[in-house]
Protein backbone atom coordinates (compact mmCIF):
# COMPACT_ATOMS: atom_id res chain seq x y z
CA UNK A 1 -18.56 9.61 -23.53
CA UNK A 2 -15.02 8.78 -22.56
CA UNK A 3 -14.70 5.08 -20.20
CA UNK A 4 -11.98 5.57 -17.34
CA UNK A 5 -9.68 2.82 -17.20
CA UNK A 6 -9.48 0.76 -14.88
CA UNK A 7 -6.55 1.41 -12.39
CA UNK A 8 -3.69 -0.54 -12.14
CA UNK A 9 -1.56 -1.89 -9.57
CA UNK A 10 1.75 -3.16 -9.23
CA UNK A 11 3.40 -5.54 -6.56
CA UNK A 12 6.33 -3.07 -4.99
CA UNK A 13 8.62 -5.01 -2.85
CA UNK A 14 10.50 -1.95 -1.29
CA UNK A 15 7.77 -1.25 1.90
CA UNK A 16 9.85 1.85 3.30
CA UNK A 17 9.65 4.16 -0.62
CA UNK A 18 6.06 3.93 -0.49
CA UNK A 19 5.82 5.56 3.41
CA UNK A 20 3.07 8.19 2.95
CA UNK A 21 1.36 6.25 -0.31
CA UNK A 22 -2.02 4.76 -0.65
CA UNK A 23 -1.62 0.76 -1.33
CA UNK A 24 -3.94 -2.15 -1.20
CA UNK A 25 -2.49 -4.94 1.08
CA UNK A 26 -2.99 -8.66 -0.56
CA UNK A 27 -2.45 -12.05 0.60
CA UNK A 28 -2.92 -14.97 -1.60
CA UNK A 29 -3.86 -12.89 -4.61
CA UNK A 30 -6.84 -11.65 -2.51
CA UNK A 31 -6.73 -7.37 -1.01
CA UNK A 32 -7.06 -7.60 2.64
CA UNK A 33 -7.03 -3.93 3.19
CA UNK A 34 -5.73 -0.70 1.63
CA UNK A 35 -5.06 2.70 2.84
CA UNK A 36 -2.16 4.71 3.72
CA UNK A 37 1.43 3.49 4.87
CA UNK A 38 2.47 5.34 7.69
CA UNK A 39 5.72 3.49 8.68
CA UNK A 40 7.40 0.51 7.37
CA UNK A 41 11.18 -1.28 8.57
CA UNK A 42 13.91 -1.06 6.47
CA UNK A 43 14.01 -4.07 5.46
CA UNK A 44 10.58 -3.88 4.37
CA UNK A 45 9.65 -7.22 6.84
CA UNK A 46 6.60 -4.86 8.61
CA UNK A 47 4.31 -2.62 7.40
CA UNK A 48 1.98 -0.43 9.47
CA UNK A 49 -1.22 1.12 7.75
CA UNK A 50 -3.68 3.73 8.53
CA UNK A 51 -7.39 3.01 6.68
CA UNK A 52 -10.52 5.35 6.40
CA UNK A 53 -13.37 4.25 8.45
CA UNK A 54 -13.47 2.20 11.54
CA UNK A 55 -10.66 0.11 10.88
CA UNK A 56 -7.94 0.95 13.28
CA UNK A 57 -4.23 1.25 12.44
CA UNK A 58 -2.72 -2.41 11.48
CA UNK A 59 0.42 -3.95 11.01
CA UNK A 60 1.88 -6.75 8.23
CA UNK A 61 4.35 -9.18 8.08
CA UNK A 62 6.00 -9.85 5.40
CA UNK A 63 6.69 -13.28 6.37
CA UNK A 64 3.11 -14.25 6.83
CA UNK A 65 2.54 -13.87 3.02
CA UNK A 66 1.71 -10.25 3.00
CA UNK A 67 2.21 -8.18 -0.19
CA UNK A 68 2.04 -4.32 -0.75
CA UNK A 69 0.64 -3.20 -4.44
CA UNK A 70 0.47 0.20 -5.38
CA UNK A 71 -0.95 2.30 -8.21
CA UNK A 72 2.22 3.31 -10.69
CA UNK A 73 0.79 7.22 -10.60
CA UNK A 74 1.36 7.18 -7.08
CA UNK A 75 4.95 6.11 -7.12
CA UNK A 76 5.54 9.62 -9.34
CA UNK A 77 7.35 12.17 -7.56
CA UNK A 78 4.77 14.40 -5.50
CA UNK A 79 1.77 12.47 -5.61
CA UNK A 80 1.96 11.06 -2.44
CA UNK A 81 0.20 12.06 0.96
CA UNK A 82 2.24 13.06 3.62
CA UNK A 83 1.63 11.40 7.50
């Protein structure tokens, strides 16, 4: 029986390449929230994600200690969701 690894995520600082990707939000070293970006700034200082559920659409600062991680699979070409 083969284990599946555990997935891996990586701290991406550029908010607007990952529109359309799933993330996990973290603050503090802690997730907050993850689900799909739907729009980000340009200069990556806001962040506004779409979750599953009952959690309604949010946005992060940057500035308020916000970080955006992301699975390296889903940074591949094609992989990502589109919104």
């Amino acid at each position: 029986m083969k284990r599946r690894a555990a997935l891996q995520f990586i701290r991406h600082d550029d908010w607007a390449a990952v529109i359309g990707g799933p993330v996990q939000i973290r603050r503090h070293g802690l997730m907050v929230q993850s689900g799909i970006v739907e729009d980000a700034t340009v200069d990556s200082s806001i962040l506004w994600l779409r979750s599953s559920g009952v959690q309604p659409r949010r946005a992060f600062v940057r500035r308020e200690g916000y970080e955006v991680w992301i699975s390296p699979r889903d940074l591949q070409p094609g992989t990502r969701q589109h919104v």
